[in-house]
N, C-alpha and C. Protein backbone atom coordinates (compact mmCIF):
# COMPACT_ATOMS: atom_id res chain seq x y z
N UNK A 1 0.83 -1.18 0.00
CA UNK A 1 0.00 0.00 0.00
C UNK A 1 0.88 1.24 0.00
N UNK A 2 0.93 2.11 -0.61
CA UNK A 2 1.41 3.35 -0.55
C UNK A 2 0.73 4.29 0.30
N UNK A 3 2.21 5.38 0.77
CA UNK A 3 1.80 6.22 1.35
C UNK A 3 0.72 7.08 1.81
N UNK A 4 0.15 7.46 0.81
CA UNK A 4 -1.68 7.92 0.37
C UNK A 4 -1.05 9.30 0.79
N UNK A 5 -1.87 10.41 0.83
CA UNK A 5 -1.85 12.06 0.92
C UNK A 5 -1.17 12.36 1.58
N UNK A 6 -0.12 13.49 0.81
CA UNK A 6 0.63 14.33 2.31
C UNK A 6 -0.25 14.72 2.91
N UNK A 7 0.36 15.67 4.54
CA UNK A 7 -0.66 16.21 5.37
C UNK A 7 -0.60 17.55 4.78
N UNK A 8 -1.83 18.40 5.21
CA UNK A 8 -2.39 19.81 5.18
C UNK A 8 -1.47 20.27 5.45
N UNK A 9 -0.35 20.26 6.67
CA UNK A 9 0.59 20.94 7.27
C UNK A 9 1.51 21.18 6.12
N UNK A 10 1.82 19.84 5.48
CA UNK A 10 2.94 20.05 4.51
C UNK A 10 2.90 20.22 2.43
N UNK A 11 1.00 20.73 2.89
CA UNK A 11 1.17 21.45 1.39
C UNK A 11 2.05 23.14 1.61
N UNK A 12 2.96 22.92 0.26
CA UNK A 12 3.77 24.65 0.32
C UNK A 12 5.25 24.67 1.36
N UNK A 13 5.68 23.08 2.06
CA UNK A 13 6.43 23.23 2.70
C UNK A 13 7.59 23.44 2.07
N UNK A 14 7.95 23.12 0.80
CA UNK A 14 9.00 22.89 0.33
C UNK A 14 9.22 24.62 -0.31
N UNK A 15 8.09 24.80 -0.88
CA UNK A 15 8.88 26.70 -1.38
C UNK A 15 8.62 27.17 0.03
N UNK A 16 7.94 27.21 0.99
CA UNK A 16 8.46 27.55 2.26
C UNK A 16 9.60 27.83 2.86
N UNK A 17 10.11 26.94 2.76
CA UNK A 17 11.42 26.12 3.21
C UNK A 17 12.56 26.70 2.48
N UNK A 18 12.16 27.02 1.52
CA UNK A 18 12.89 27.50 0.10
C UNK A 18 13.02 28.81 0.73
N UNK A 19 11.89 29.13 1.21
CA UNK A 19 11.91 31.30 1.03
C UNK A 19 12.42 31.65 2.41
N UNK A 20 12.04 31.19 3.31
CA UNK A 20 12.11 31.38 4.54
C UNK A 20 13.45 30.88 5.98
N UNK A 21 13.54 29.42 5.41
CA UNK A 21 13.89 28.72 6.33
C UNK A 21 15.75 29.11 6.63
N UNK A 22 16.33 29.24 7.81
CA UNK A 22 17.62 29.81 7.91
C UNK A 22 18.11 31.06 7.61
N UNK A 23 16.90 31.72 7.43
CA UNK A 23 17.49 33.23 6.95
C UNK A 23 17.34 33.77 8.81
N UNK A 24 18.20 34.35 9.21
CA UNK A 24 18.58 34.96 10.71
C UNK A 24 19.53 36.44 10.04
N UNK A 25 18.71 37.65 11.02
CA UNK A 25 19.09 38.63 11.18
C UNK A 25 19.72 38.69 12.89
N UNK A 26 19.68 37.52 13.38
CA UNK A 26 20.09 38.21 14.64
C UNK A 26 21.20 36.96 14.79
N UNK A 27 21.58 36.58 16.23
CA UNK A 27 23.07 35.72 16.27
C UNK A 27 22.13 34.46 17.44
N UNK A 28 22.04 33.36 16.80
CA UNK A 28 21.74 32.02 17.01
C UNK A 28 22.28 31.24 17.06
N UNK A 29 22.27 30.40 18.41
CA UNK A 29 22.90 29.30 18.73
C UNK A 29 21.89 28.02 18.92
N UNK A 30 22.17 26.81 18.33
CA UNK A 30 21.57 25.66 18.42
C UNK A 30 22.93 23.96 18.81
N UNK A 31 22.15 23.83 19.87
CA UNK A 31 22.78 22.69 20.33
C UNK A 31 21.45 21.10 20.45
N UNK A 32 22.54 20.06 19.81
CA UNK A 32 21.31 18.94 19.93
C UNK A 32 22.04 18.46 20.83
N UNK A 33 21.47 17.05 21.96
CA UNK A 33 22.36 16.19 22.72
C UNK A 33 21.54 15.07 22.70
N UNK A 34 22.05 13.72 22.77
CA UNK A 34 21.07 12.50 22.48
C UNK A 34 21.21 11.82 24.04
N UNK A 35 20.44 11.76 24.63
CA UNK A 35 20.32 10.88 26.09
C UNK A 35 20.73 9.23 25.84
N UNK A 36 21.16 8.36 26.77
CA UNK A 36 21.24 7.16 26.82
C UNK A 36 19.94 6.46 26.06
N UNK A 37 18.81 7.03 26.25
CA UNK A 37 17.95 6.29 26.07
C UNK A 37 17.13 6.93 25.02
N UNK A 38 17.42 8.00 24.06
CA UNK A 38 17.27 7.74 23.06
C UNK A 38 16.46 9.48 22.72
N UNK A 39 16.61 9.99 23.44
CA UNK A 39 15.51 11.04 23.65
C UNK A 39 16.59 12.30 23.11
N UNK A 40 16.45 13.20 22.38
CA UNK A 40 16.73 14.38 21.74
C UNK A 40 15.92 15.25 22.37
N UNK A 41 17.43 16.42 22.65
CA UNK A 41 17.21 17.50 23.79
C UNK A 41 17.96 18.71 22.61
N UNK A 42 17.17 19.44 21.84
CA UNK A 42 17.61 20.86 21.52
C UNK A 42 17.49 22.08 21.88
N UNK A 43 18.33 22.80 22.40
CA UNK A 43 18.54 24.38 22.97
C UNK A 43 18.66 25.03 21.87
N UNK A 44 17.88 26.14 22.18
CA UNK A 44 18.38 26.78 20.97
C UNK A 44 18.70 28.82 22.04
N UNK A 45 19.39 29.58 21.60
CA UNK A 45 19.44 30.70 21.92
C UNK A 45 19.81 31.81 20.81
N UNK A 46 19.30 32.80 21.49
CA UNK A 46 19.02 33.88 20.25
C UNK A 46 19.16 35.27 20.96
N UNK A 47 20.11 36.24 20.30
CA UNK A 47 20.41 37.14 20.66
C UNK A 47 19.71 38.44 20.12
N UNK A 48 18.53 38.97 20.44
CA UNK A 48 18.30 40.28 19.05
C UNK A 48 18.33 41.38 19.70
N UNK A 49 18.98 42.26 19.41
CA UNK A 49 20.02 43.77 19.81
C UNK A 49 20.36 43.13 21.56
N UNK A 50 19.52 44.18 22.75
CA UNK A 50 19.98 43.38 24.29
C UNK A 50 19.17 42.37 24.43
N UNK A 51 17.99 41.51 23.62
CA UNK A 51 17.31 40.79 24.49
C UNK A 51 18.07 39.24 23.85
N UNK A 52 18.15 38.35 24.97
CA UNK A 52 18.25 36.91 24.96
C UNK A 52 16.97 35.97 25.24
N UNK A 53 16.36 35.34 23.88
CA UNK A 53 15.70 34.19 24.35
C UNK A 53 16.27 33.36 23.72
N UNK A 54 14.96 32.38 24.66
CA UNK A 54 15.88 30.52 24.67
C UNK A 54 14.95 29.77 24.54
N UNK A 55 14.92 28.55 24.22
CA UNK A 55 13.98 27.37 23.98
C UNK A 55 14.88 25.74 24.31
N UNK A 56 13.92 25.00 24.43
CA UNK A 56 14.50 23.78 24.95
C UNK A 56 13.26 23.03 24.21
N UNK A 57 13.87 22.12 23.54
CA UNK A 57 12.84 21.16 22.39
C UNK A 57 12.93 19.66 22.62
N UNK A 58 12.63 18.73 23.46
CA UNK A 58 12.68 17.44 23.73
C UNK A 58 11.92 16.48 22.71
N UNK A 59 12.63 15.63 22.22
CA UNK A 59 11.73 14.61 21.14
C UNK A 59 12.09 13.30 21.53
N UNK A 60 11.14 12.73 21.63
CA UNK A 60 11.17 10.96 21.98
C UNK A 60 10.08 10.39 20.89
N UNK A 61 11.29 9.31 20.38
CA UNK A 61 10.51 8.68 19.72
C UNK A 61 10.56 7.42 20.34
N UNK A 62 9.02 6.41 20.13
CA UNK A 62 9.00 4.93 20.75
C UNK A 62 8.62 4.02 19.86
N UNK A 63 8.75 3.89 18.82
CA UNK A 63 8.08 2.70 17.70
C UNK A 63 7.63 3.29 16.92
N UNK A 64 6.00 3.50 16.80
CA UNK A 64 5.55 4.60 15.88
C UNK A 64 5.03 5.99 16.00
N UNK A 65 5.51 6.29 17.46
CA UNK A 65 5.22 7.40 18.21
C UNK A 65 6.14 8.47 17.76
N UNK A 66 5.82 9.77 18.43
CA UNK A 66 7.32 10.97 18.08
C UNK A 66 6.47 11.94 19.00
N UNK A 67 6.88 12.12 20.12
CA UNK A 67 6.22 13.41 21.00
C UNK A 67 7.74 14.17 20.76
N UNK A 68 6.96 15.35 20.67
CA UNK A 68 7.74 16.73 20.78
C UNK A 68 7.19 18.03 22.15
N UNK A 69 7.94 18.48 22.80
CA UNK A 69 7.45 19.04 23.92
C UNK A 69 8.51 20.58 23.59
N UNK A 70 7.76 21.72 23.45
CA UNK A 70 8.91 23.16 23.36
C UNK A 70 8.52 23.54 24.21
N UNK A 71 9.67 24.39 25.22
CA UNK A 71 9.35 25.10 25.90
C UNK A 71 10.16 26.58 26.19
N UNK A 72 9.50 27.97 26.12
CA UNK A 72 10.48 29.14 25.76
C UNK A 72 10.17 29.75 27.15
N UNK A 73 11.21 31.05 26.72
CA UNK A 73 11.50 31.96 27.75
C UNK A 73 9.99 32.82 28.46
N UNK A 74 9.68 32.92 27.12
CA UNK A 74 8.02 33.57 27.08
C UNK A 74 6.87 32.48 27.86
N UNK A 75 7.14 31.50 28.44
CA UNK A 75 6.49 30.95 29.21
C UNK A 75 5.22 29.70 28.14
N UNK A 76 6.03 29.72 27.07
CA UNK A 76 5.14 28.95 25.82
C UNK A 76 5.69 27.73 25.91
N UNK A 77 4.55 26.65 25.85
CA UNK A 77 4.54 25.34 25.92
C UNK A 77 3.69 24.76 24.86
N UNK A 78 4.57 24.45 23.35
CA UNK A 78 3.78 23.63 22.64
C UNK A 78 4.51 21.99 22.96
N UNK A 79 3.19 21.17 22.89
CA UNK A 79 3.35 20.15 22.43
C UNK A 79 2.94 19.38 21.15
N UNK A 80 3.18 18.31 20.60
CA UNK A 80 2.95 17.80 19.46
C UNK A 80 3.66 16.01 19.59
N UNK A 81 2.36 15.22 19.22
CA UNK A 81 2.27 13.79 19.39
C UNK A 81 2.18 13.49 18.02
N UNK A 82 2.88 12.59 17.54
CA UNK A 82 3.03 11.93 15.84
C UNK A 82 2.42 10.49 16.37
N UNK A 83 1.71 9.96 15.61
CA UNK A 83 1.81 8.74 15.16
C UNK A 83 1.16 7.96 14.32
N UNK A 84 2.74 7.39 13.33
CA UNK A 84 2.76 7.26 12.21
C UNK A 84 2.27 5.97 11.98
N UNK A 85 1.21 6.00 11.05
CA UNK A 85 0.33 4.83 10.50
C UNK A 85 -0.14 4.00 11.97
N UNK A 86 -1.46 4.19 12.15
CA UNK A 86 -1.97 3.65 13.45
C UNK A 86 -2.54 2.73 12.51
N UNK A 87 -3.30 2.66 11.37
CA UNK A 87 -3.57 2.07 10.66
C UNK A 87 -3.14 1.81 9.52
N UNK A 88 -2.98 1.02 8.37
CA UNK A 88 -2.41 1.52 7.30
C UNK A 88 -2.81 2.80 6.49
N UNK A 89 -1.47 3.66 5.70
CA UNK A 89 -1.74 4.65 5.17
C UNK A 89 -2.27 5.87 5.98
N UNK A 90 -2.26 5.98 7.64
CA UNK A 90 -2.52 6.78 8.23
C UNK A 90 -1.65 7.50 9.24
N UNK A 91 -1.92 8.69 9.27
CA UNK A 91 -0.81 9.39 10.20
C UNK A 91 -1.70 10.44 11.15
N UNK A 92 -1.56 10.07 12.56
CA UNK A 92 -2.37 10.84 12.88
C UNK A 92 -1.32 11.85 13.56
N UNK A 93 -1.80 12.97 14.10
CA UNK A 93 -0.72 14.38 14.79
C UNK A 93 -1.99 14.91 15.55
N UNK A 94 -1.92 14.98 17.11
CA UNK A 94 -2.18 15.76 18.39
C UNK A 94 -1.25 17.30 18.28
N UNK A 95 -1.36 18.24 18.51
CA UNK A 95 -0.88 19.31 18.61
C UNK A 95 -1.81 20.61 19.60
N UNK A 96 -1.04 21.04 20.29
CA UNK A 96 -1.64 22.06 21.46
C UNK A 96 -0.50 22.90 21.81
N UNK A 97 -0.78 24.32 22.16
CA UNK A 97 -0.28 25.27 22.50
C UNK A 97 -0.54 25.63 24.05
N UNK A 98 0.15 26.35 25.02
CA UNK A 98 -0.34 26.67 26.08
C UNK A 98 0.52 28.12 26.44
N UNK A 99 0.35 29.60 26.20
CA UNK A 99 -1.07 30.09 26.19
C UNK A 99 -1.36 29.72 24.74
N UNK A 100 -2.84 29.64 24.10
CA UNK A 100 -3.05 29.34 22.54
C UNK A 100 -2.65 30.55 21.98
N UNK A 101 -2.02 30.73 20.86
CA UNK A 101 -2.17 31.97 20.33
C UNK A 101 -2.51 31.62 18.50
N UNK A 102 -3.13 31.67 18.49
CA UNK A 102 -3.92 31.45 16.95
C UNK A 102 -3.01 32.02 15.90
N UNK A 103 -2.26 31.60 15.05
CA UNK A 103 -1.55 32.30 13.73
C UNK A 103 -2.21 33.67 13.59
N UNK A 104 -2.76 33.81 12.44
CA UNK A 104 -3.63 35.58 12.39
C UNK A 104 -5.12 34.87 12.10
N UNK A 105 -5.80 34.10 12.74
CA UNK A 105 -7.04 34.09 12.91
C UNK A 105 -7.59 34.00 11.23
N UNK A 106 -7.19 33.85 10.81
CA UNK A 106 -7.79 33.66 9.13
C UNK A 106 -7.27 34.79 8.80
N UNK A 107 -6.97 35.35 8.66
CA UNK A 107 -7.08 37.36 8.20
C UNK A 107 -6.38 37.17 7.13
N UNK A 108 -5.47 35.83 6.54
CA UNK A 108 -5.22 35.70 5.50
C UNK A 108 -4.89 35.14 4.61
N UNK A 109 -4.81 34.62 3.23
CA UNK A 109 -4.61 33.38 2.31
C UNK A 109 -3.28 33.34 1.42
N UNK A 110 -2.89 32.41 1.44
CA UNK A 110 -1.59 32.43 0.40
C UNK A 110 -1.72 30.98 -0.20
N UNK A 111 -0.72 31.39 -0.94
CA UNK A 111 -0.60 30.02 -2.32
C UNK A 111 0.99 29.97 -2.45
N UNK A 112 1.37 29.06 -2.89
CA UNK A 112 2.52 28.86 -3.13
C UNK A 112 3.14 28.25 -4.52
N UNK A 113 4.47 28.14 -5.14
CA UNK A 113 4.99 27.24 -6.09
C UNK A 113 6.52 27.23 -5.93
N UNK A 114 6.90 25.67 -6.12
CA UNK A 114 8.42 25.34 -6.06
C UNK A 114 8.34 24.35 -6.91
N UNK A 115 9.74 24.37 -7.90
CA UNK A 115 10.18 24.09 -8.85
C UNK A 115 11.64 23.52 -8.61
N UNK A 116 12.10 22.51 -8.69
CA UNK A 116 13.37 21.75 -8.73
C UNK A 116 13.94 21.99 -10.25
N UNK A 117 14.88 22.93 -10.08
CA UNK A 117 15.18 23.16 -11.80
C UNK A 117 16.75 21.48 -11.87
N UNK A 118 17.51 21.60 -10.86
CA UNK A 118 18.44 20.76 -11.09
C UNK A 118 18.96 19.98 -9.97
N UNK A 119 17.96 18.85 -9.79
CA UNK A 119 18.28 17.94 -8.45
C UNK A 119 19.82 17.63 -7.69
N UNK A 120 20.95 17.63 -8.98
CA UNK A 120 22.00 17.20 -8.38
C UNK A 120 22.61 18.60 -7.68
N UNK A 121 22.60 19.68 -8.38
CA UNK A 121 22.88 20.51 -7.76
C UNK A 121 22.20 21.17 -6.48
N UNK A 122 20.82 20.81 -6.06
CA UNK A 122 19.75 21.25 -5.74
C UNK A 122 19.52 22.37 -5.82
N UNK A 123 19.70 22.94 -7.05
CA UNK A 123 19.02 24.21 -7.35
C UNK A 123 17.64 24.24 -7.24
N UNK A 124 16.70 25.04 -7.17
CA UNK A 124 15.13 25.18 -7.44
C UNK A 124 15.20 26.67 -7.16
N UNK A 125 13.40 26.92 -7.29
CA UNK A 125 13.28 27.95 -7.15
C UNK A 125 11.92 28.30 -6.58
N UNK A 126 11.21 29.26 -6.03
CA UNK A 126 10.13 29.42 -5.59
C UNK A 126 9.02 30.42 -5.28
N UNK A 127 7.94 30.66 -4.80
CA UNK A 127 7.32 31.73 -4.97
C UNK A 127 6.26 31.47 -3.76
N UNK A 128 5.91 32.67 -3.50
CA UNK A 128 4.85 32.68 -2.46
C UNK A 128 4.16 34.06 -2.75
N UNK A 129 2.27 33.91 -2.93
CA UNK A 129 1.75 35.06 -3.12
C UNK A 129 0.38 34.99 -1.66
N UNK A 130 0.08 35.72 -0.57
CA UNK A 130 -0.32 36.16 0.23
C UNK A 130 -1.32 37.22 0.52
N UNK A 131 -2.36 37.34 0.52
CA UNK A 131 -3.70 38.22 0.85
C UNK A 131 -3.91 38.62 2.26
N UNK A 132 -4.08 39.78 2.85
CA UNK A 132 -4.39 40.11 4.13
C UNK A 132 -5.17 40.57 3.69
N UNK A 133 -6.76 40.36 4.61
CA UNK A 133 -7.90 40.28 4.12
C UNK A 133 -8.32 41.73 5.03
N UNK A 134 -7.67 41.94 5.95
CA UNK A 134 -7.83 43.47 7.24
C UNK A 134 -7.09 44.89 6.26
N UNK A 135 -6.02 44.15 5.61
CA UNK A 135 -5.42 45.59 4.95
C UNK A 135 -5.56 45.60 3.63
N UNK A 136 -5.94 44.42 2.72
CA UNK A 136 -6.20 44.62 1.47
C UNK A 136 -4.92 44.85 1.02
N UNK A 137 -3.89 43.82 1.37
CA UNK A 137 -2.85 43.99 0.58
C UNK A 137 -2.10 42.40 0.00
N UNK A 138 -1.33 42.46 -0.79
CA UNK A 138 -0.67 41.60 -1.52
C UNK A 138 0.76 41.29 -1.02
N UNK A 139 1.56 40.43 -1.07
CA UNK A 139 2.85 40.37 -0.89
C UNK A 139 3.23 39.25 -1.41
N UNK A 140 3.96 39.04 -2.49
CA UNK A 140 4.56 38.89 -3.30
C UNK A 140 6.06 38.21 -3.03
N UNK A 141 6.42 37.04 -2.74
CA UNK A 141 7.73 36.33 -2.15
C UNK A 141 8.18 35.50 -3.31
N UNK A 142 10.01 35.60 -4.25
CA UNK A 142 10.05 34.95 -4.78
C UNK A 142 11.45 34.62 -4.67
N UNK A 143 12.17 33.26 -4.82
CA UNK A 143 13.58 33.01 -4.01
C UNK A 143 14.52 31.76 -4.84
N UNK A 144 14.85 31.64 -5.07
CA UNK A 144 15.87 30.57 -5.13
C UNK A 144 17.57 29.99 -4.41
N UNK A 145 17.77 28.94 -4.56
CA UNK A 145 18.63 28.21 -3.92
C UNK A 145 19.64 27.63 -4.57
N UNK A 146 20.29 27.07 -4.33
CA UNK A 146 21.78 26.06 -5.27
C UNK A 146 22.83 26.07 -4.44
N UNK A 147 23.43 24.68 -4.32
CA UNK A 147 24.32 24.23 -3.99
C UNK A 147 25.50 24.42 -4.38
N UNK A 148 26.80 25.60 -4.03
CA UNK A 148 27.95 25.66 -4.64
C UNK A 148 28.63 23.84 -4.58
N UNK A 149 28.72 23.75 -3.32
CA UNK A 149 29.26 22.03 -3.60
C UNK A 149 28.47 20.98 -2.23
N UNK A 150 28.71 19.89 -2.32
CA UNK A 150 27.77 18.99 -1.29
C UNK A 150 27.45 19.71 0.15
N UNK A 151 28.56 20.57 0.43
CA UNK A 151 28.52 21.05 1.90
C UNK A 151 28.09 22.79 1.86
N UNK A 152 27.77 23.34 0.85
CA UNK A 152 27.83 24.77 1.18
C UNK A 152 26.51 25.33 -0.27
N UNK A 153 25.18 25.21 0.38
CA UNK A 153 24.84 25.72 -0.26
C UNK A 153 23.98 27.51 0.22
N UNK A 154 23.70 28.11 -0.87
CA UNK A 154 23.56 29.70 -1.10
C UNK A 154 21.59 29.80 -1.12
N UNK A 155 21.09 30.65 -0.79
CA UNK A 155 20.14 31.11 -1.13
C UNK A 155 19.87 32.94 -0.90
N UNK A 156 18.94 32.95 -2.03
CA UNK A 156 18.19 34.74 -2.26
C UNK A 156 17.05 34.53 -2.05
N UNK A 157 16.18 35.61 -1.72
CA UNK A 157 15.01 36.26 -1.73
C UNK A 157 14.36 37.53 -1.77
N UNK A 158 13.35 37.83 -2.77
CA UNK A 158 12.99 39.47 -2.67
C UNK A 158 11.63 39.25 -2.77
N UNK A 159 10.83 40.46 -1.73
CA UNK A 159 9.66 40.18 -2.47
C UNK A 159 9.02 41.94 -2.73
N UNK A 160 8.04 42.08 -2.80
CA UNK A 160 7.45 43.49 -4.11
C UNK A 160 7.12 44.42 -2.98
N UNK A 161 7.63 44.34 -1.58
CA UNK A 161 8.20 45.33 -0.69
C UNK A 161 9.27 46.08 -0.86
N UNK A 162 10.02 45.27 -1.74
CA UNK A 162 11.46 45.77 -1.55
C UNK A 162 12.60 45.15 -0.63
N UNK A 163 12.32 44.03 -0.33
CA UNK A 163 12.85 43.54 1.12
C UNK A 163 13.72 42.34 0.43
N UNK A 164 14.87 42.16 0.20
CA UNK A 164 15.49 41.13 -0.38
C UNK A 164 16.72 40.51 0.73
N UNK A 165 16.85 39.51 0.80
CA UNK A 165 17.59 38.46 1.86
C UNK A 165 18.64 37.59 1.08
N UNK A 166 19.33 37.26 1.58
CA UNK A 166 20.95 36.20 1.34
C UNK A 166 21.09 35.48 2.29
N UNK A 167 22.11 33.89 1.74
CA UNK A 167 22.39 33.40 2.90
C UNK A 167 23.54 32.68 2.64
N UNK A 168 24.68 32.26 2.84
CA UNK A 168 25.19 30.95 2.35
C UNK A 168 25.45 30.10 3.63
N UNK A 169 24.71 28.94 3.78
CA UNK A 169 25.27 27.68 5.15
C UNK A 169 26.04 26.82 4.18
N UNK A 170 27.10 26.04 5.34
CA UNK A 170 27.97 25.62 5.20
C UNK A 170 28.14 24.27 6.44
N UNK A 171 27.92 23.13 5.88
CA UNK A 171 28.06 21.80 6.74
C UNK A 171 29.32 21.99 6.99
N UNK A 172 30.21 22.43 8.22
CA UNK A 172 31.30 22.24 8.59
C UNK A 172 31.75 20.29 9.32
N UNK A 173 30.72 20.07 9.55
CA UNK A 173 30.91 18.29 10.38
C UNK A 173 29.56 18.21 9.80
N UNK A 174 29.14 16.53 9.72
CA UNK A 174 27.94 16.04 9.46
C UNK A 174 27.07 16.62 10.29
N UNK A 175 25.80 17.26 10.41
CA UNK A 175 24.48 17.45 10.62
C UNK A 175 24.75 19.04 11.31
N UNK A 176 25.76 19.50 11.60
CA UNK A 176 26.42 20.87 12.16
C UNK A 176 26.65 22.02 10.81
N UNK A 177 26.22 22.96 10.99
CA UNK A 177 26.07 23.90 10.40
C UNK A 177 26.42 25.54 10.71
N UNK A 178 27.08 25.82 9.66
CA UNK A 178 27.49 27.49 10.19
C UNK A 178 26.36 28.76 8.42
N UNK A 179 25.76 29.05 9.60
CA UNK A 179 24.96 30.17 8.41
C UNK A 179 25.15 31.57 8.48
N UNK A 180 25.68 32.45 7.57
CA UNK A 180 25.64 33.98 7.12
C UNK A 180 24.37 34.51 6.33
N UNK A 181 23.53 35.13 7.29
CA UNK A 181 22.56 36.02 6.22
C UNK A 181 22.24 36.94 6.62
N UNK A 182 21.75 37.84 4.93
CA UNK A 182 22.25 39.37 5.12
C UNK A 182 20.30 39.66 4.88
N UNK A 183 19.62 40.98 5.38
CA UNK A 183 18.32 40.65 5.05
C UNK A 183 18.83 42.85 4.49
N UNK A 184 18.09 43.00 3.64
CA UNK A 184 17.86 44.75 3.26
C UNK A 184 16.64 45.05 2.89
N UNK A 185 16.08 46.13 3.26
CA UNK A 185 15.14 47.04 2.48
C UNK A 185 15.47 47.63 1.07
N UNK A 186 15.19 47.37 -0.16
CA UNK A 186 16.43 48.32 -1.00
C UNK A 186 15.45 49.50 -1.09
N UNK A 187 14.48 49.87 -0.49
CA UNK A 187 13.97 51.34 -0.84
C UNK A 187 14.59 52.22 0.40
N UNK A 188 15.86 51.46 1.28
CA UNK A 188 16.37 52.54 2.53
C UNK A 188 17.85 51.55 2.72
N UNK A 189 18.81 51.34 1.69
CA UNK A 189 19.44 50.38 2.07
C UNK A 189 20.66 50.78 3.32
N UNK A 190 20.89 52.52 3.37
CA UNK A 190 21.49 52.50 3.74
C UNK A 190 21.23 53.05 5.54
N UNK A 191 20.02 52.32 5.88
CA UNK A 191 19.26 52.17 7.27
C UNK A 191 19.36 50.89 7.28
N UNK A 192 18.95 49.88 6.47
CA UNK A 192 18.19 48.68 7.09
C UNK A 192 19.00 47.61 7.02
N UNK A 193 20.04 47.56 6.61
CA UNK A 193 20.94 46.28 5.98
C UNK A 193 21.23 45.91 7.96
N UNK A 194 21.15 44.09 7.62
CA UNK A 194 20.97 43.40 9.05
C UNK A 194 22.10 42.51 8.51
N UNK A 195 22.72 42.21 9.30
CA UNK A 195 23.33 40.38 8.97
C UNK A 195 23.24 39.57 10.13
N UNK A 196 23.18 38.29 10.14
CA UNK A 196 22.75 37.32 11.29
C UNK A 196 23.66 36.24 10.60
N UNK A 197 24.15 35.43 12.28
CA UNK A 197 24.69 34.03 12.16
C UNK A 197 24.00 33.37 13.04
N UNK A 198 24.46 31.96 12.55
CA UNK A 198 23.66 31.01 12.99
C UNK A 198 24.79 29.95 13.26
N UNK A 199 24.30 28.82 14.33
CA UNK A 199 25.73 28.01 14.45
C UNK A 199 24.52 26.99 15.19
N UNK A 200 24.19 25.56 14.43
CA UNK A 200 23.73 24.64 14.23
C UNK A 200 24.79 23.68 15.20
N UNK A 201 24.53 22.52 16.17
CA UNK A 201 25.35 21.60 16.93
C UNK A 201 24.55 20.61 16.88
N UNK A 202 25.28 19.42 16.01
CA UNK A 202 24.54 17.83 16.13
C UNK A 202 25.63 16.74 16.72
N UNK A 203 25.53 15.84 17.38
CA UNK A 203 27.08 15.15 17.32
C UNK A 203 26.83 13.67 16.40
């Protein structure tokens, strides 16, 4: 039997992922550590101008289970329960917040598209278009990616704000990562230009 439908969660993940994912304007630290018994403990910390927050991300997996438990500085406690194929072809996911805070309540719709132009290189490319239904406005996200070599690949993004982003990460050790990205306004470049690192720890 095959897989049957991705989930809802993961229509648009991939130009998502594409536009968004690792771009840091501020200075981030991530550490994983694996317990005797099997359980993954990630810290993560984040510096933006004086303030420091932090998070602590626990994942246990047991057979076909995967609980995930976050917990931040801000006093936020999500959890999230996986489990994969209770039946065949089924995946069910529990998920709860504590305080809830609702994304933007519907207020708005987007669509997405990603395109794999050259798998070995993993080049692609992507797009994201977005409706806020309170301001009656559009925003417009479009980005691409590519791999200079197995360990160091680059990505851009601009969208019809004016707001364009860079990045290049770099696998220094297997699953460890060092990232540079630069984010600008180009209608004020010489106010807004940010750069952020990032420093990824797996052992």
């Amino acid at each position: 039997m095959g897989k049957g439908p991705g989930l809802y969660t993961d229509i648009g993940k991939k130009a998502r992922d594409l536009l968004y994912k690792d771009y840091q304007t501020d200075h981030k630290f991530t550490i994983t550590t694996y317990s005797p018994t099997g359980v993954a403990i990630t810290s993560t910390g984040i510096k933006k101008g004086e303030l420091f927050l932090a998070d602590v991300n626990t994942q246990l997996k047991n057979k076909n289970i995967t609980t995930d438990i976050k917990v931040d500085t801000s006093s936020n406690l999500i959890a999230t329960v996986t489990v994969d194929e209770p039946a065949p072809g089924l995946k069910t996911i529990l998920s709860f917040r504590v305080p809830d805070q609702s994304n933007d309540k519907g207020d708005s719709v987007s669509g997405s598209y990603y395109h794999t132009v050259n798998a070995i290189t993993n080049t692609a490319v992507g797009a994201e278009a977005t409706h806020s239904f309170s301001t009656n406005e559009n925003t417009f996200t479009v980005g691409t990616q590519h791999a200079l070599d197995p360990l160091t690949t680059v990505k851009a993004r601009v969208n019809n704000l004016g707001r364009a982003s860079a990045l290049i990460q770099h696998e220094w050790r297997p699953k460890s990562f060092f990232t540079i990205s630069g984010d600008v306004d180009t209608k004020a470049i010489e106010k807004s230009a940010k750069v952020g690192l990032a420093l990824a720890l797996k052992p």
